[in-house]
C-alpha atoms as a PDB file:
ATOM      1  CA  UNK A   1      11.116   2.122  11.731  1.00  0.00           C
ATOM      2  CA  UNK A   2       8.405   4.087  10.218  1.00  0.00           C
ATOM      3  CA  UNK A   3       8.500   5.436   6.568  1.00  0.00           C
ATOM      4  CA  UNK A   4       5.603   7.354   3.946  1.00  0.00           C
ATOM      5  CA  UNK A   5       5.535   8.283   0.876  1.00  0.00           C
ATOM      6  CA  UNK A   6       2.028   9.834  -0.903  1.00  0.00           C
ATOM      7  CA  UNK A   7       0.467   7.414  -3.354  1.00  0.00           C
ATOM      8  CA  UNK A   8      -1.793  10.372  -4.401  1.00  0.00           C
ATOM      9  CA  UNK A   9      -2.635  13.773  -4.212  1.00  0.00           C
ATOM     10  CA  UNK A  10      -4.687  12.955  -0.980  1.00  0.00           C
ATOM     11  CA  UNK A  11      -3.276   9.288   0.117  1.00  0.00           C
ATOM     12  CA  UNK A  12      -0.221   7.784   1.846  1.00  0.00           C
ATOM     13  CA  UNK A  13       1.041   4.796   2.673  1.00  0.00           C
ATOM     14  CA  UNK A  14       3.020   4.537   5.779  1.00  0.00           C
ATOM     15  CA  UNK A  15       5.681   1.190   6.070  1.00  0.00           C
ATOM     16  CA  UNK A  16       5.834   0.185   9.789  1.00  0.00           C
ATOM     17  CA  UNK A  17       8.605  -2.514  10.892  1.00  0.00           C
ATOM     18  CA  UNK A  18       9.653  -3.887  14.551  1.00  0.00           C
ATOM     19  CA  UNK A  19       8.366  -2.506  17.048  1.00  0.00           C
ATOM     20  CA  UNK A  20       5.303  -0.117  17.671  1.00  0.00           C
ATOM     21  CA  UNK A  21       5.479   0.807  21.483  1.00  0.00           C
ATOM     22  CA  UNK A  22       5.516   3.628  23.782  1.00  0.00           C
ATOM     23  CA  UNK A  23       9.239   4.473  22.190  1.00  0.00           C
ATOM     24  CA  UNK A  24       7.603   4.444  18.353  1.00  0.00           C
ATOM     25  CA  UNK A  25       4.253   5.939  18.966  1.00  0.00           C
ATOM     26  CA  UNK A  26       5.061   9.532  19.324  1.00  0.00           C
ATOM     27  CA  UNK A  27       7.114   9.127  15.474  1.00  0.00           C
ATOM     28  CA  UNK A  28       3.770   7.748  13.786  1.00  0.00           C
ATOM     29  CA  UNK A  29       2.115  10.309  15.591  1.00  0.00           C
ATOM     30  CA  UNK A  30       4.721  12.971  14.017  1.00  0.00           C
ATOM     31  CA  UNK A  31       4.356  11.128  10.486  1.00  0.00           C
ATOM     32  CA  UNK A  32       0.752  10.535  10.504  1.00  0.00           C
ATOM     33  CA  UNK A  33       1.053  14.359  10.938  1.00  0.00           C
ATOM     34  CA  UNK A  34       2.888  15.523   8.250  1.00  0.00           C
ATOM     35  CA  UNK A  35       0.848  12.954   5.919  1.00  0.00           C
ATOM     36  CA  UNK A  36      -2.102  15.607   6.606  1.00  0.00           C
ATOM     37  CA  UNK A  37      -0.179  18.684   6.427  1.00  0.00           C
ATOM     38  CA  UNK A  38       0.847  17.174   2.679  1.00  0.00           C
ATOM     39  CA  UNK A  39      -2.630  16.698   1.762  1.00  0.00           C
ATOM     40  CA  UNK A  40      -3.258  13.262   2.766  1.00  0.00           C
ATOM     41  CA  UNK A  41      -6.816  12.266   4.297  1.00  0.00           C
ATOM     42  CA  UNK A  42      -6.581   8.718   3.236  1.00  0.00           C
ATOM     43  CA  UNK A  43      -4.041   6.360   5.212  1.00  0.00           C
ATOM     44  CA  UNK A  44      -3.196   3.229   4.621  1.00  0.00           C
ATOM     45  CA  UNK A  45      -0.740   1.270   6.967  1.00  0.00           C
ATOM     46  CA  UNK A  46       1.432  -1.455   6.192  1.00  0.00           C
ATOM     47  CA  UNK A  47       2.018  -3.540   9.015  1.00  0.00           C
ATOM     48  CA  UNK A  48       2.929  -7.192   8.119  1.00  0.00           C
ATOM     49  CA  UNK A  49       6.475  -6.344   9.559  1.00  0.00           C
ATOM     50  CA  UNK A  50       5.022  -5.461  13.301  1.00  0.00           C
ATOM     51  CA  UNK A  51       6.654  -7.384  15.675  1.00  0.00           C
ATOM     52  CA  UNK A  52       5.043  -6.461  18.852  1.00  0.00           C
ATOM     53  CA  UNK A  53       2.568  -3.292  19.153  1.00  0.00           C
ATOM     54  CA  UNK A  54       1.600  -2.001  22.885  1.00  0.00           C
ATOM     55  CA  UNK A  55      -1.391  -0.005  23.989  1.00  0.00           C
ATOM     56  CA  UNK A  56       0.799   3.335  22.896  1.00  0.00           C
ATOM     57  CA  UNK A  57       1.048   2.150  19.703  1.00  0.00           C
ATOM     58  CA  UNK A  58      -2.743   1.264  19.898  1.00  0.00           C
ATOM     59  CA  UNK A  59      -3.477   4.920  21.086  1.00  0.00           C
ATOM     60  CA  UNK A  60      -1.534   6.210  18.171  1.00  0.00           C
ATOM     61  CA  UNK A  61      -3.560   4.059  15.122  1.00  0.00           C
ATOM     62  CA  UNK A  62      -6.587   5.278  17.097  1.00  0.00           C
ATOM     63  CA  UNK A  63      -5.386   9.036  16.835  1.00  0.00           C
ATOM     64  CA  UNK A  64      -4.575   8.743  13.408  1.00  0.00           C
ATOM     65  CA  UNK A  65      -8.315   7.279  12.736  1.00  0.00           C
ATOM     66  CA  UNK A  66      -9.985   9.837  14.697  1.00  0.00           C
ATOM     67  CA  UNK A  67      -7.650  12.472  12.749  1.00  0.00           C
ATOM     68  CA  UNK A  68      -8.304  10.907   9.091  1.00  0.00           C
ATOM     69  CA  UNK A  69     -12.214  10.600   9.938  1.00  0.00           C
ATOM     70  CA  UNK A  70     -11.791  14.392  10.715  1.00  0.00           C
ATOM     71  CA  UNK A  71     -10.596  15.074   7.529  1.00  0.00           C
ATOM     72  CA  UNK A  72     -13.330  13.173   5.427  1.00  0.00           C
ATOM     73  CA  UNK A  73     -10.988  10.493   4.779  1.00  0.00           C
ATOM     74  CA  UNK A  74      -9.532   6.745   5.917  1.00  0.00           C
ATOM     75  CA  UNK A  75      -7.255   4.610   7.616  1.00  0.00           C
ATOM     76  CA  UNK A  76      -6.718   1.118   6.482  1.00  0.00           C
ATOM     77  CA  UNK A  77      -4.464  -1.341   8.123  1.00  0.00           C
ATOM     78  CA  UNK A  78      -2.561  -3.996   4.990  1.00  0.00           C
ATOM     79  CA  UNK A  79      -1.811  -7.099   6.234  1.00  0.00           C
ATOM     80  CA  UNK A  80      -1.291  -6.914   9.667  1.00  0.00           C
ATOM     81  CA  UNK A  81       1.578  -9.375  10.886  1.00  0.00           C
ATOM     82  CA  UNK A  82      -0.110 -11.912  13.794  1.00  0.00           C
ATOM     83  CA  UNK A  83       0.906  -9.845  16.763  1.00  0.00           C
ATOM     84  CA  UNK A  84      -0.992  -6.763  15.413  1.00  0.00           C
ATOM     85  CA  UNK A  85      -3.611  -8.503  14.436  1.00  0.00           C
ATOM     86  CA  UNK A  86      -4.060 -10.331  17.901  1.00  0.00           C
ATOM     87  CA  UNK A  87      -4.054  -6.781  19.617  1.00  0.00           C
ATOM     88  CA  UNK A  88      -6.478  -5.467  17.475  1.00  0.00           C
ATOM     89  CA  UNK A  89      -8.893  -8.650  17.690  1.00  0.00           C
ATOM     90  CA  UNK A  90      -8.436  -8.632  21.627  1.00  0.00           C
ATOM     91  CA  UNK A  91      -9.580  -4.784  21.714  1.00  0.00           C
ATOM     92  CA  UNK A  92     -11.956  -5.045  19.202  1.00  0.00           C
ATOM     93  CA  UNK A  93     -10.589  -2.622  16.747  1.00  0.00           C
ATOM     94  CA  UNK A  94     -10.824  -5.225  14.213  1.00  0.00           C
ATOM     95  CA  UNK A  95     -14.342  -4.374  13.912  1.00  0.00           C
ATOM     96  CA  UNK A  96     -13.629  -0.641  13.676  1.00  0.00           C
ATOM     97  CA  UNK A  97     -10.593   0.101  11.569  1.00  0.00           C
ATOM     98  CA  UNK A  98     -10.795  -1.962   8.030  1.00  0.00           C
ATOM     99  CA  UNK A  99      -8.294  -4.248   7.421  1.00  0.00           C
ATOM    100  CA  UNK A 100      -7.034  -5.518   3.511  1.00  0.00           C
ATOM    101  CA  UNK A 101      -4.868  -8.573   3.458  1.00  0.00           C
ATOM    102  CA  UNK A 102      -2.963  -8.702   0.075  1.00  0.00           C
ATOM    103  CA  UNK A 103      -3.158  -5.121  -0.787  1.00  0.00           C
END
């Protein structure tokens, strides 16, 4: 399940829970989207609820940082659960998308 809501003029927050896979990708894809269209160039993704994420899921946090940077803006990961985490260590991402535990 995937949810936003705009935290500012040019900000969201998206809520991710369960699973982020080749079935849940194209949906953050489709929100990440209308984030933009709203005015948002800052993201920031909650994803301590994550159960499993798959390279689909990957490709879609890497579209949405590629699509942010486009904009002049950000995507931030909040405290990523362990299996997200994991992926994103493994890959390396860790070093290229910023990640906020706490926030």
């Amino acid at each position: 399940m995937i949810s936003y809501e705009m935290i500012s003029d040019t900000a969201a927050r998206l809520v991710i829970e369960g699973r982020l896979d080749m079935q849940q990708a194209p949906g953050l894809r489709q929100i990440l989207g209308e984030a933009r269209d709203r005015g948002a160039r800052d993201l920031r993704l909650s994803m301590s609820a994550v159960e499993f994420m798959d390279s689909a899921g990957l490709a879609a946090l890497v579209s949405g940082l590629k699509q942010a940077k486009n904009n002049g803006g950000s995507l931030i990961i909040e405290n990523p659960s362990p299996a997200v985490r994991k992926v994103l260590e493994l890959t390396l991402l860790d070093k290229v998308i910023p990640i906020e535990e706490g926030a």
